[in-house]
N, C-alpha and C. Protein backbone atom coordinates (compact mmCIF):
# COMPACT_ATOMS: atom_id res chain seq x y z
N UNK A 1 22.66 -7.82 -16.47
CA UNK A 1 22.62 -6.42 -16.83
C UNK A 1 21.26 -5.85 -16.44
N UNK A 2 21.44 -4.96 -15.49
CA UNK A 2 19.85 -4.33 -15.33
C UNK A 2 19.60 -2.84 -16.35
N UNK A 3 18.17 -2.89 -16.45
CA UNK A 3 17.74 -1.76 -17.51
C UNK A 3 17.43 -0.69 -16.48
N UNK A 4 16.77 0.28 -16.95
CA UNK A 4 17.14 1.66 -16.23
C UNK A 4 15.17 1.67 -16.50
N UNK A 5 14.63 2.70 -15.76
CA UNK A 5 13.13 2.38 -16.00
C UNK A 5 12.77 3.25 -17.84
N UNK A 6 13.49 3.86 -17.99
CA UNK A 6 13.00 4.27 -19.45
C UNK A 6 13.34 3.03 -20.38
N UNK A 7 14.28 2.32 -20.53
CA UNK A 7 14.80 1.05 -20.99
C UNK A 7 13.52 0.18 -21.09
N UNK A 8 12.95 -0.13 -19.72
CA UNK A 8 12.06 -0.67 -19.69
C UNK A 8 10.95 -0.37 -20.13
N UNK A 9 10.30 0.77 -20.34
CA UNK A 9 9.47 1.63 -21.15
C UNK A 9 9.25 1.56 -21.87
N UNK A 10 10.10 1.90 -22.84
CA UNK A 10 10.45 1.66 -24.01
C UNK A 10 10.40 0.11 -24.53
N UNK A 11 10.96 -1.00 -23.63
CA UNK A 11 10.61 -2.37 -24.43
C UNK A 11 9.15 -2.53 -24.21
N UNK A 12 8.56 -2.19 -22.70
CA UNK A 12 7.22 -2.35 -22.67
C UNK A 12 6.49 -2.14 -23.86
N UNK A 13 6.90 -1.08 -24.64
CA UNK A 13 5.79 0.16 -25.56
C UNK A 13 5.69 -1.14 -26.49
N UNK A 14 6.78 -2.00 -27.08
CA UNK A 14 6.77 -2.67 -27.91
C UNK A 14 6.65 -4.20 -27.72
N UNK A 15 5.67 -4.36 -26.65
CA UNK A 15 4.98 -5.44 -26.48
C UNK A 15 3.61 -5.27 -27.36
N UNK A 16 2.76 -6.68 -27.49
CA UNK A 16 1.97 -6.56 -28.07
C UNK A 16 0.70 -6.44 -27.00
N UNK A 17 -0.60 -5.96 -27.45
CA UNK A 17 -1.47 -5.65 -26.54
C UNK A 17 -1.74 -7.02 -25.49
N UNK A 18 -1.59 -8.08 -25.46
CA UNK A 18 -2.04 -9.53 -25.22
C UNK A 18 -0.73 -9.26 -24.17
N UNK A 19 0.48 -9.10 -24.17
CA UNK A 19 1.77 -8.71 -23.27
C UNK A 19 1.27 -7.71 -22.32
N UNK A 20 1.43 -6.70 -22.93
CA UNK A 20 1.13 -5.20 -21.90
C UNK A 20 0.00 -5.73 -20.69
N UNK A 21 -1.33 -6.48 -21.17
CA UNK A 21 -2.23 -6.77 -20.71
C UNK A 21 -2.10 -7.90 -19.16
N UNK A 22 -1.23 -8.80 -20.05
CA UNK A 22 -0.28 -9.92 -18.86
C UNK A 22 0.33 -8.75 -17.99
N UNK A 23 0.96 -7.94 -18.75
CA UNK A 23 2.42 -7.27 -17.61
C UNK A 23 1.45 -6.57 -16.58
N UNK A 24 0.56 -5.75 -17.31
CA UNK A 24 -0.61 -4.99 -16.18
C UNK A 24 -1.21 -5.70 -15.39
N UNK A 25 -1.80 -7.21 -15.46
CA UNK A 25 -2.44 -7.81 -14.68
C UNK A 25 -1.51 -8.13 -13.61
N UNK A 26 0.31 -8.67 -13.66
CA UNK A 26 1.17 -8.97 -12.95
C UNK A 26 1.32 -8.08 -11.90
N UNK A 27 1.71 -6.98 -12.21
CA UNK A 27 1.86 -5.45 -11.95
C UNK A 27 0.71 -5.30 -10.64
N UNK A 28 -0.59 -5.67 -11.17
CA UNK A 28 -1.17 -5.64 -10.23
C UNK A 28 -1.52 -5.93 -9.17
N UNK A 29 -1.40 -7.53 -9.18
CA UNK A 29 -1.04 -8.39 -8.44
C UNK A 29 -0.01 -8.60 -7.51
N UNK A 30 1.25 -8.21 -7.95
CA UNK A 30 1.73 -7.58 -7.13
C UNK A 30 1.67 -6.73 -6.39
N UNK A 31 0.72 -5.86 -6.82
CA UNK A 31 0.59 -4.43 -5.60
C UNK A 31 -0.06 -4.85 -5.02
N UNK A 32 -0.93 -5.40 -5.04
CA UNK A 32 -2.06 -6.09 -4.37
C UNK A 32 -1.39 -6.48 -3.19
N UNK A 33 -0.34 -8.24 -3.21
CA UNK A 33 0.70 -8.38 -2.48
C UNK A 33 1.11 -7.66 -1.68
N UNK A 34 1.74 -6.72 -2.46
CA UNK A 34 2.84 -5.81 -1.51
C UNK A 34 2.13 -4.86 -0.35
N UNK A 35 0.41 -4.49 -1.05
CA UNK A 35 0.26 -3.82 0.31
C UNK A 35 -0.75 -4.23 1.69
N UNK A 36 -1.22 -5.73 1.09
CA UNK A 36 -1.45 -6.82 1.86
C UNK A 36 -0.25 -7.12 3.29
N UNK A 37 0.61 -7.46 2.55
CA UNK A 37 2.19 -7.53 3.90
C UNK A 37 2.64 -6.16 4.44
N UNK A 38 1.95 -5.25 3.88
CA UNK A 38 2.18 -3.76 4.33
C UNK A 38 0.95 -3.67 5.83
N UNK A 39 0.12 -4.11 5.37
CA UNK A 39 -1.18 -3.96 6.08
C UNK A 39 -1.31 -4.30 7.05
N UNK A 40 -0.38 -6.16 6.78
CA UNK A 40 -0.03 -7.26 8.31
C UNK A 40 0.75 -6.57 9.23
N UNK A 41 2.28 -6.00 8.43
CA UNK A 41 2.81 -5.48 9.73
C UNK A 41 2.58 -4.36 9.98
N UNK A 42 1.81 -3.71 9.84
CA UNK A 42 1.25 -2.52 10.38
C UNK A 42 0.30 -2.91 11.64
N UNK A 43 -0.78 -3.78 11.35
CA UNK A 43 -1.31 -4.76 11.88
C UNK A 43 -0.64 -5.04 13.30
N UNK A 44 0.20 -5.68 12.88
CA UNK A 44 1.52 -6.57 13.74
C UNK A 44 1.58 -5.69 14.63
N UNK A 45 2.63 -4.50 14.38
CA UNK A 45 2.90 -3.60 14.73
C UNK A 45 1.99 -2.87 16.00
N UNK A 46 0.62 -2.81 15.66
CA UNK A 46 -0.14 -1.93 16.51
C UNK A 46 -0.15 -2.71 17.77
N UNK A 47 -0.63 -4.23 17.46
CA UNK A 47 -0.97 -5.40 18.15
C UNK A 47 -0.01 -5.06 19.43
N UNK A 48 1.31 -5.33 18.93
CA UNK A 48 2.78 -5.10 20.12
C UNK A 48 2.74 -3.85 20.69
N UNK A 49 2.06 -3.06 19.92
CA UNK A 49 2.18 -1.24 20.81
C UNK A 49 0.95 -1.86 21.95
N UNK A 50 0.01 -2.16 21.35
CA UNK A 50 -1.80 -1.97 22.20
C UNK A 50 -1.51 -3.53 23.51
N UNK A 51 -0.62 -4.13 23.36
CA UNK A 51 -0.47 -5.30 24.05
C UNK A 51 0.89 -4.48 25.15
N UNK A 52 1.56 -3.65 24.25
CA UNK A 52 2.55 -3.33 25.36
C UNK A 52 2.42 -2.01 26.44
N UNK A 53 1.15 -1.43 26.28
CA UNK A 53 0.12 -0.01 26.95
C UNK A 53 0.75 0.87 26.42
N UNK A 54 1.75 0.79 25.12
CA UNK A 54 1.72 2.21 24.20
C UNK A 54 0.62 2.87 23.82
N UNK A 55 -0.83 1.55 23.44
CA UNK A 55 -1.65 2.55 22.85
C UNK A 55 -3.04 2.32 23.80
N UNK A 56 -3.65 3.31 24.30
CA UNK A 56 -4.97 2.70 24.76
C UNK A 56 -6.39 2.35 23.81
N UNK A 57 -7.05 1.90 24.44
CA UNK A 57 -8.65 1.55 23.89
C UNK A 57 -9.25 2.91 23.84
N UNK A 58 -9.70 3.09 22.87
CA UNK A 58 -10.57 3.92 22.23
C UNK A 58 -12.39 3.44 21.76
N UNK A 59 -12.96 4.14 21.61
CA UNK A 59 -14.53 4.25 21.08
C UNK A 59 -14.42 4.53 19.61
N UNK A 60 -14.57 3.76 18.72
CA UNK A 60 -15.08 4.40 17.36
C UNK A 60 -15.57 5.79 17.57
N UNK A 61 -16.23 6.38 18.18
CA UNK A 61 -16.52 7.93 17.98
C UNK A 61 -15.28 8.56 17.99
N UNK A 62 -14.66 8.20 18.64
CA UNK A 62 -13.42 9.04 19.10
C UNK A 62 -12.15 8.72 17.81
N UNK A 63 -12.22 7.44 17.55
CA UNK A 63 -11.33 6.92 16.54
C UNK A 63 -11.77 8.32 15.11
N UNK A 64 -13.17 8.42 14.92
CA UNK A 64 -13.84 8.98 13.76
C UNK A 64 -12.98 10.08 13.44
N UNK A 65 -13.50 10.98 15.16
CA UNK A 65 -13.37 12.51 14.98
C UNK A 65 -11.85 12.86 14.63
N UNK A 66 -10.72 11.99 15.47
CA UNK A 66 -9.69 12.28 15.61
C UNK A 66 -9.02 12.04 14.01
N UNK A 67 -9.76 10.98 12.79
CA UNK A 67 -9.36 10.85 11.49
C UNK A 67 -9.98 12.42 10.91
N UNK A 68 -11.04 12.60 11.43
CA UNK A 68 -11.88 13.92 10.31
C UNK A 68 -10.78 15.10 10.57
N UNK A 69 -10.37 15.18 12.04
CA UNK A 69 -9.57 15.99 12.65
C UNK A 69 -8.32 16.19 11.36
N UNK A 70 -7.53 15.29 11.64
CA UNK A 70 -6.30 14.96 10.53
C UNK A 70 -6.50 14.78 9.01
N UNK A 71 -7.59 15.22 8.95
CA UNK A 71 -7.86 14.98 7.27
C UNK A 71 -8.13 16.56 7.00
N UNK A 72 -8.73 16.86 8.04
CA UNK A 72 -9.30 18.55 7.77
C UNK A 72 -7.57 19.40 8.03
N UNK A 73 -6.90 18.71 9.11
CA UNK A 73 -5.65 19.32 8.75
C UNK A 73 -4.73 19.39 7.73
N UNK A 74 -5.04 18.51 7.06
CA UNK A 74 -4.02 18.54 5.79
C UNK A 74 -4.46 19.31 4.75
N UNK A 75 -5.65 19.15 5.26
CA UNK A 75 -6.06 20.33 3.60
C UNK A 75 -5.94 21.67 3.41
């Protein structure tokens, strides 16, 4: 039987602080995980573009401006 996330909420609330504390450290650790293997194949990913002449070589200067560029656009 799976719980629904308020279900879960709700049993969370009524853990004791020494629980919540485990569940948060887990919680974390997992994210940690999850965006570690996020990171690889992204990683991965570029490797097969920049190996296959999808992407060319760049200069850190150029890498910089073109992030400040896209950051100033979103705002």
């Amino acid at each position: 039987m799976s719980m629904t996330f308020e279900q879960v909420a709700d049993t969370v609330k009524n853990f004791s602080p020494e629980q919540r504390e485990i569940l948060t450290n887990l919680i974390h650790r997992w994210q940690i995980e999850s965006t570690r293997r996020e990171i690889a194949k992204d990683a991965k990913e570029s490797l097969i573009a920049f190996r296959s002449g999808q992407l060319k070589p760049q200069s850190a200067k150029a890498i910089i401006m073109e992030l400040q560029k896209a950051v100033k656009n979103q705002k």
